[in-house]
N, C-alpha and C. Protein backbone atom coordinates (compact mmCIF):
# COMPACT_ATOMS: atom_id res chain seq x y z
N UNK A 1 10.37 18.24 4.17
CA UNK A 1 9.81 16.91 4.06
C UNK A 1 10.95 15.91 4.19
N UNK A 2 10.45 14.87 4.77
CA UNK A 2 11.52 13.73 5.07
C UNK A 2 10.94 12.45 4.97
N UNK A 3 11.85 11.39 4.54
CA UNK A 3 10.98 10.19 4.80
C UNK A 3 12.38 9.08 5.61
N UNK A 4 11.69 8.07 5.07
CA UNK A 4 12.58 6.84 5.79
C UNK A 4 12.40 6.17 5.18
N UNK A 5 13.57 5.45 4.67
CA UNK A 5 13.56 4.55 3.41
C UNK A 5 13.62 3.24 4.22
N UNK A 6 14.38 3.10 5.74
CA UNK A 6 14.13 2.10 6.37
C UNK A 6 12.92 1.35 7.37
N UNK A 7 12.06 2.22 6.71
CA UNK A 7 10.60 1.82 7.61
C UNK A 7 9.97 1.08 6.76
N UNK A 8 8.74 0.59 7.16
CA UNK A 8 7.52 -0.55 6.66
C UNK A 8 7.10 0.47 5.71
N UNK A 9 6.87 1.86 5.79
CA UNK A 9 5.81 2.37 5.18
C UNK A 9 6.53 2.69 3.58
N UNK A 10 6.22 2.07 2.53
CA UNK A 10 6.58 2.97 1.50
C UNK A 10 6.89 4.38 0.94
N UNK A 11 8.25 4.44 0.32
CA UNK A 11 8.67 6.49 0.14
C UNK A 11 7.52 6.72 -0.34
N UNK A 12 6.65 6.27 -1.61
CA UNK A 12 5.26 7.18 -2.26
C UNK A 12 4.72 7.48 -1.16
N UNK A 13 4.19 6.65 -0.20
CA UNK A 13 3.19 6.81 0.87
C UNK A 13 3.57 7.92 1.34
N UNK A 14 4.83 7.67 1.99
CA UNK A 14 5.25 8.52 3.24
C UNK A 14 5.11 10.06 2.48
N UNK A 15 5.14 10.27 1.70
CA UNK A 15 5.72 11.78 0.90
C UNK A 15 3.72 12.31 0.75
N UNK A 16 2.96 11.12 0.48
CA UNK A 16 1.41 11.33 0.02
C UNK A 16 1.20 12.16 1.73
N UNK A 17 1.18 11.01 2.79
CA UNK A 17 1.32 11.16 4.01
C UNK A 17 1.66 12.85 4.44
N UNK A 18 2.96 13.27 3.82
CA UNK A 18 3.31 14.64 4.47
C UNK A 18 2.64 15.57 3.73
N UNK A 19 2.16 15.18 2.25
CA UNK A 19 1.77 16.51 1.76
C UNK A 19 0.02 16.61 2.73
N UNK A 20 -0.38 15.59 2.43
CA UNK A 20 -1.96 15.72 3.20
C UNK A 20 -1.43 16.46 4.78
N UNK A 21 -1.06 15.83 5.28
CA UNK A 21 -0.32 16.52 6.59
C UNK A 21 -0.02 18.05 6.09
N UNK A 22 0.64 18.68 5.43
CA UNK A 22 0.75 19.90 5.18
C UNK A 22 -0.31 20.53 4.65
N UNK A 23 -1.26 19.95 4.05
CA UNK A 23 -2.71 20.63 3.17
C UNK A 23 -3.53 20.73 4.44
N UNK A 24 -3.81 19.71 5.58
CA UNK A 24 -4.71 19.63 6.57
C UNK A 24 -3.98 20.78 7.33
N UNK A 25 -2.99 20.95 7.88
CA UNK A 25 -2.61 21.80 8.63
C UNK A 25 -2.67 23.45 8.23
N UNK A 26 -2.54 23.36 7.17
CA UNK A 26 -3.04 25.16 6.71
C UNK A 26 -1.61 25.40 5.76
N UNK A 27 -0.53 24.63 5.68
CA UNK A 27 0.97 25.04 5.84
C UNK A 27 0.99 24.90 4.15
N UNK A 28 0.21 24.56 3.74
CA UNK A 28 -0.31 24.30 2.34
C UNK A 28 -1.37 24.85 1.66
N UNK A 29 -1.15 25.90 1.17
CA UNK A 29 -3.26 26.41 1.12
C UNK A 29 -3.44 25.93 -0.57
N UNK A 30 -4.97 26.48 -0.71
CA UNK A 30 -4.96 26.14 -2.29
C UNK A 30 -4.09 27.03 -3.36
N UNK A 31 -3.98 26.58 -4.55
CA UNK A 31 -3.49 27.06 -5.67
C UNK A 31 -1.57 27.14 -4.88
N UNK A 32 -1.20 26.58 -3.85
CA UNK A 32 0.57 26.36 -3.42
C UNK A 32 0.99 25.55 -4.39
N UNK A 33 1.85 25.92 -5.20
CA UNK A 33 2.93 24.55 -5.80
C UNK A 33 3.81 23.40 -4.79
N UNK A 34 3.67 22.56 -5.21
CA UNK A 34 4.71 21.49 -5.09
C UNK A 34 5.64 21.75 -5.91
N UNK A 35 6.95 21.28 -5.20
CA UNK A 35 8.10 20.81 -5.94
C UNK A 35 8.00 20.16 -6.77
N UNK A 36 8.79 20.28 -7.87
CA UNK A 36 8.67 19.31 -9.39
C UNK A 36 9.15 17.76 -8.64
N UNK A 37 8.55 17.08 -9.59
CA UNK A 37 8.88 15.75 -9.51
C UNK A 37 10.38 15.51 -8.96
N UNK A 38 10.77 15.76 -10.41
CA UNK A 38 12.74 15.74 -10.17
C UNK A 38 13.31 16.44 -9.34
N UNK A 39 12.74 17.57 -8.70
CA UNK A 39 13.34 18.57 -7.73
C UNK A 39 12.81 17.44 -6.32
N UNK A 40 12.11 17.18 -5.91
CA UNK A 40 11.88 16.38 -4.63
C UNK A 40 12.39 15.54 -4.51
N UNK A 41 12.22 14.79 -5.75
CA UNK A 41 13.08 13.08 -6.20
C UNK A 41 14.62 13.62 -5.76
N UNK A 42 14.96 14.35 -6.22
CA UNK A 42 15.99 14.64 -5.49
C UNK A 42 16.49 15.18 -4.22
N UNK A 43 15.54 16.15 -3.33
CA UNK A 43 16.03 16.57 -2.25
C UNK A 43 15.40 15.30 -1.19
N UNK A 44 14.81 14.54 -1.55
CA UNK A 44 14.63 13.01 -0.66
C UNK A 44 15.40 11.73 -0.91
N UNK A 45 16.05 12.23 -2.35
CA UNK A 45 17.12 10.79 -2.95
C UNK A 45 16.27 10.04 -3.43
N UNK A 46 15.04 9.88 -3.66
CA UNK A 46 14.28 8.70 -4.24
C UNK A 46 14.21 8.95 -5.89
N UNK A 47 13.95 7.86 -6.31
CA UNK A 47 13.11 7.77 -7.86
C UNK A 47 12.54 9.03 -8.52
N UNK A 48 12.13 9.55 -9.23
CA UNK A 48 11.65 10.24 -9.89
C UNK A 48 9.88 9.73 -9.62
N UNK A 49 10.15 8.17 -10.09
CA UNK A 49 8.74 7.61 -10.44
C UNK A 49 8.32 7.58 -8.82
N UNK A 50 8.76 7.66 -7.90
CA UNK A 50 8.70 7.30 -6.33
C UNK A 50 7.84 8.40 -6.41
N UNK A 51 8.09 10.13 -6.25
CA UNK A 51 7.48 11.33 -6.52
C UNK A 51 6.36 11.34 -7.29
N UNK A 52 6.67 10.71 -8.68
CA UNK A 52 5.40 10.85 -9.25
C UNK A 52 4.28 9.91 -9.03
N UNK A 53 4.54 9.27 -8.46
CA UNK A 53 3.51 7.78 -8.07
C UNK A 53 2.31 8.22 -6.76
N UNK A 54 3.54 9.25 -5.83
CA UNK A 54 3.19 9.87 -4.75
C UNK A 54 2.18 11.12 -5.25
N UNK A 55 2.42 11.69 -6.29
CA UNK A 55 1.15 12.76 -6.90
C UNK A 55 0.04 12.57 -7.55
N UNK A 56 0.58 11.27 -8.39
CA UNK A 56 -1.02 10.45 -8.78
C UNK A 56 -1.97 10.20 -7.83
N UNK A 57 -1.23 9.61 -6.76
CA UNK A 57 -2.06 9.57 -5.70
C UNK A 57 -2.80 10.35 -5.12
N UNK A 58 -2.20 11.61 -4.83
CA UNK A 58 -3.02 12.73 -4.46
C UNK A 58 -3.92 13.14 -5.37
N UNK A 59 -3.63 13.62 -6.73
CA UNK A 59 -4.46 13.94 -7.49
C UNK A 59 -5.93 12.53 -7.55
N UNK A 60 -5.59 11.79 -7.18
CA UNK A 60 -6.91 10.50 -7.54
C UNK A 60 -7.42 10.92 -6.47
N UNK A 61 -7.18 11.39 -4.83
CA UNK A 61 -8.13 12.01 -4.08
C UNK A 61 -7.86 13.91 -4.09
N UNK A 62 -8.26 14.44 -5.40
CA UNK A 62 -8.56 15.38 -5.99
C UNK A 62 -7.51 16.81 -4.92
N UNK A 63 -6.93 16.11 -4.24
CA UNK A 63 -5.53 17.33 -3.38
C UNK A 63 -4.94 18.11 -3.54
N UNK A 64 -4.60 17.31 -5.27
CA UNK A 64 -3.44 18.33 -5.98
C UNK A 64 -4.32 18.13 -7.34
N UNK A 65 -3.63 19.26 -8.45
CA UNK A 65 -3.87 18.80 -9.87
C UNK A 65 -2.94 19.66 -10.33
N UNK A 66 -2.42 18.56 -11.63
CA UNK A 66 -1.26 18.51 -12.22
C UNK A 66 -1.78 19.29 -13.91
N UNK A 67 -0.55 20.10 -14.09
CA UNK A 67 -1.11 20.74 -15.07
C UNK A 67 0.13 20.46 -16.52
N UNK A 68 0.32 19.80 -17.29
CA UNK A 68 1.44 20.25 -18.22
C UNK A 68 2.25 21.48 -18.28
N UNK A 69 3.06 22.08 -18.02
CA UNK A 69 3.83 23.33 -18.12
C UNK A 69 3.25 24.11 -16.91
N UNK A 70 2.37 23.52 -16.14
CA UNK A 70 2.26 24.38 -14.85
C UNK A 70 2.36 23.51 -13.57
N UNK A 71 2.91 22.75 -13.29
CA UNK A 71 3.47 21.46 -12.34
C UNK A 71 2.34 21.58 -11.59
N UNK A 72 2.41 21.03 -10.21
CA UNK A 72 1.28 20.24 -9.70
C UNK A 72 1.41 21.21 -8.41
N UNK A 73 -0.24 21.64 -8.40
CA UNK A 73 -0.26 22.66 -7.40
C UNK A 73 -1.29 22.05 -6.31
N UNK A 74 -1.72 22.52 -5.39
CA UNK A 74 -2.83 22.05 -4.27
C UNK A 74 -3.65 22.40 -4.63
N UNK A 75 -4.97 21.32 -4.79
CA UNK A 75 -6.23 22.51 -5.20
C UNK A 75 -7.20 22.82 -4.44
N UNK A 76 -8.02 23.49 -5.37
CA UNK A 76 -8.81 25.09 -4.60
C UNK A 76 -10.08 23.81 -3.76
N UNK A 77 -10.08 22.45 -4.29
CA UNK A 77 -11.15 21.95 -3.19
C UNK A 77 -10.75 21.22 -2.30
N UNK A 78 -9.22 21.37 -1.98
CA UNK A 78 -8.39 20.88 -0.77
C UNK A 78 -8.82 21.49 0.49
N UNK A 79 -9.67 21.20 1.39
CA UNK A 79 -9.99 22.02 2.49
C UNK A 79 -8.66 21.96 4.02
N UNK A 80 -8.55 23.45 4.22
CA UNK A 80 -7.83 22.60 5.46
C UNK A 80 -8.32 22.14 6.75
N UNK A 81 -7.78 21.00 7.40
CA UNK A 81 -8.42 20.70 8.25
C UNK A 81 -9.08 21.87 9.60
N UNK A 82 -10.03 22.23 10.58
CA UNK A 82 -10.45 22.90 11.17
C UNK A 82 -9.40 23.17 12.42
N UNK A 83 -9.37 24.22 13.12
CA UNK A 83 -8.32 24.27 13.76
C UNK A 83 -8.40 23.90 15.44
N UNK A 84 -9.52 23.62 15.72
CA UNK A 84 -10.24 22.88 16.63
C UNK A 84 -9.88 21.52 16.72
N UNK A 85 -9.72 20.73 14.97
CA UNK A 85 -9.42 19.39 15.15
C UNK A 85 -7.61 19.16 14.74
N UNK A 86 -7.08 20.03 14.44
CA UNK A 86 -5.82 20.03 14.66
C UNK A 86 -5.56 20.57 15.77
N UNK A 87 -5.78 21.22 16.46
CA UNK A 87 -5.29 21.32 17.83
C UNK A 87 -5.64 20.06 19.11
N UNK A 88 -6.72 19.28 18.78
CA UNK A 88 -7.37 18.02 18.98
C UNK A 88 -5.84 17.01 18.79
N UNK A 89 -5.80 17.27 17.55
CA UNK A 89 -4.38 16.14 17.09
C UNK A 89 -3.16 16.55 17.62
N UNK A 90 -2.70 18.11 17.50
CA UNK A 90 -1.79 17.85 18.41
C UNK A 90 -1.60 17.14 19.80
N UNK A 91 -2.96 17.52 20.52
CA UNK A 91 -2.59 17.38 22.11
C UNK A 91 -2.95 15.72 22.36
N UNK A 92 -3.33 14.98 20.85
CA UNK A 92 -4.10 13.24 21.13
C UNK A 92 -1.76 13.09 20.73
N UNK A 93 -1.21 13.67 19.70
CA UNK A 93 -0.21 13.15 19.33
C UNK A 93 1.29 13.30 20.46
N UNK A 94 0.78 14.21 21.08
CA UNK A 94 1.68 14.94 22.48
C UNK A 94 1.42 13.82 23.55
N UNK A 95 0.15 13.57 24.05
CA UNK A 95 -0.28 12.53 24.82
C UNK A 95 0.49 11.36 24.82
N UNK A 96 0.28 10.96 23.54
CA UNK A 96 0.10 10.20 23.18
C UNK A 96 1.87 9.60 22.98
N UNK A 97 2.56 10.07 22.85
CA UNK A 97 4.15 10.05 22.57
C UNK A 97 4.58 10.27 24.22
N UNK A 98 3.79 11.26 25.13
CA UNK A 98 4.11 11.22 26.41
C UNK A 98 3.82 9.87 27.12
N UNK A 99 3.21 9.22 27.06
CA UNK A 99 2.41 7.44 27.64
C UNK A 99 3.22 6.88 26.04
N UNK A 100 3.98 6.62 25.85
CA UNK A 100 5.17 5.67 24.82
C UNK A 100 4.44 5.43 23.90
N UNK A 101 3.18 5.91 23.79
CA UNK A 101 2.72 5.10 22.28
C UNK A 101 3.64 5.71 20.95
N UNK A 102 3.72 4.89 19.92
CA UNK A 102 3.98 5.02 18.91
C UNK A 102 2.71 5.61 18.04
N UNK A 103 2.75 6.30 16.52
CA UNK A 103 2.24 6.54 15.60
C UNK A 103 1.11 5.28 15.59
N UNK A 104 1.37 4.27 14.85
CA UNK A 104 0.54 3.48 14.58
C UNK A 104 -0.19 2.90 15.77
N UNK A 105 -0.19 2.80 17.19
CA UNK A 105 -0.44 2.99 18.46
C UNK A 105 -1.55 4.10 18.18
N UNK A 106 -1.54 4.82 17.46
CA UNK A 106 -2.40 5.88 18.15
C UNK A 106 -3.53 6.09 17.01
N UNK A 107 -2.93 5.75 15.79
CA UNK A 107 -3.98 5.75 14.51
C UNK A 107 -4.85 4.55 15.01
N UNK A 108 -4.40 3.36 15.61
CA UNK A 108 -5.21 2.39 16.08
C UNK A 108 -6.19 2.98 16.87
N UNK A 109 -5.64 3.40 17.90
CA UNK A 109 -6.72 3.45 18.70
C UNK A 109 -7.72 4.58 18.39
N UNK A 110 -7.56 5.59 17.68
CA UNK A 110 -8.43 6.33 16.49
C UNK A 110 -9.31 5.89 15.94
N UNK A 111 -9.14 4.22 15.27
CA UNK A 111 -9.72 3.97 14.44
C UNK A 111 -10.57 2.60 15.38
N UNK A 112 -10.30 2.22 16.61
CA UNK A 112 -11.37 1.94 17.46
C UNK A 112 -12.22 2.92 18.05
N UNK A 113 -12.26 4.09 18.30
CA UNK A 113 -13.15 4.86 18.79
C UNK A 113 -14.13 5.58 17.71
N UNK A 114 -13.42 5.66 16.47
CA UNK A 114 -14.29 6.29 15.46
C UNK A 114 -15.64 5.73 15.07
N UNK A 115 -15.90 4.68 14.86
CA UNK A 115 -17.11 4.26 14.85
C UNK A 115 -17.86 3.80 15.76
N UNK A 116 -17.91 4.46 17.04
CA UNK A 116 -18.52 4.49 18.35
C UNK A 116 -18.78 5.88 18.27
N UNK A 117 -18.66 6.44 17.60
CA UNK A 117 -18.94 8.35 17.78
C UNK A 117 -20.51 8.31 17.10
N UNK A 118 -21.22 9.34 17.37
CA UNK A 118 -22.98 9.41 16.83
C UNK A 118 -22.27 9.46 15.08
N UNK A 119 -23.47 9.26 14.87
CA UNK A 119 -23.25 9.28 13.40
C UNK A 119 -22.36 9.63 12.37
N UNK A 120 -21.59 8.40 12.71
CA UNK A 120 -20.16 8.57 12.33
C UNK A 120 -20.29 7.80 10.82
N UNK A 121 -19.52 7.92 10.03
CA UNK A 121 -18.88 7.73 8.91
C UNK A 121 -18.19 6.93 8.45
N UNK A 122 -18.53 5.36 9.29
CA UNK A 122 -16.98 3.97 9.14
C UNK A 122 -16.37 3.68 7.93
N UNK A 123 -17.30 3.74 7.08
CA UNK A 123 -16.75 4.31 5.46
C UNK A 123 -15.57 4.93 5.35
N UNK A 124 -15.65 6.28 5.73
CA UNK A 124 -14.91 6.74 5.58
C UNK A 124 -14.67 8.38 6.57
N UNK A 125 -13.46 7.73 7.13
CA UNK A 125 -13.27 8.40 8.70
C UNK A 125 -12.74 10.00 8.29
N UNK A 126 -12.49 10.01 7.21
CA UNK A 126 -11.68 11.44 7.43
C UNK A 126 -12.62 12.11 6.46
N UNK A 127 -13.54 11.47 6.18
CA UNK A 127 -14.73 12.70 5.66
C UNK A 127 -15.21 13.33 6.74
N UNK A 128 -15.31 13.00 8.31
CA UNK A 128 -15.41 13.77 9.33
C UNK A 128 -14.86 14.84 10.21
N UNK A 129 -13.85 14.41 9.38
CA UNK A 129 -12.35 15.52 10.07
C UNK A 129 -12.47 16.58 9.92
């Protein structure tokens, strides 16, 4: 895991960002530990509270759960994403970096086509994923 302390996007985010990225991709299954707070906080250089701010988060969309004396593992109703629609994302993120778009370039234009799809979900787009 890596982040960038010199980008727009906040370290909590970016770290929330890779673990969902690792849970959707399979590279994470249920009941996997995370690194302790202080163990990440450190192999990224950030805060302690940076890490833990980044797991509240997950745990509030139910990803991970944090246990006292048993640190914070992925949980069992973390689904991973289908491998149909990650292979979908690779070849939209390959494309998509091949024609210069950037990241946010491409979540855009994601998020113009998503609610043009049949009975789609504008609420909320990645309950479809």
């Amino acid at each position: 895991m890596m982040i960038t302390l010199a980008g727009s996007m906040p370290p909590a985010q970016q770290i929330c960002d890779q673990v969902r990225g690792l849970i959707a991709s399979g590279e994470l299954a249920a009941e996997d530990r995370l690194p302790s707070v202080r163990q990440l906080a450190k192999d990224l250089a950030v805060a302690p509270g940076t890490v833990a701010k980044a797991y509240r988060t997950l745990e509030a969309e139910r990803l991970v759960t944090a246990r006292i004396g048993g640190g914070t593992r992925v949980s069992s109703a973390a689904a991973a994403t289908p491998r149909t629609v990650l292979n979908a994302a690779r070849d939209l993120a390959t494309a998509g970096s091949e024609a210069g778009l950037n990241i946010d370039d491409a979540i855009r234009l994601l998020r113009a086509i998503w609610p043009k799809l049949p009975e789609s979900d504008t609420e909320n787009p990645s309950k479809n994923a």
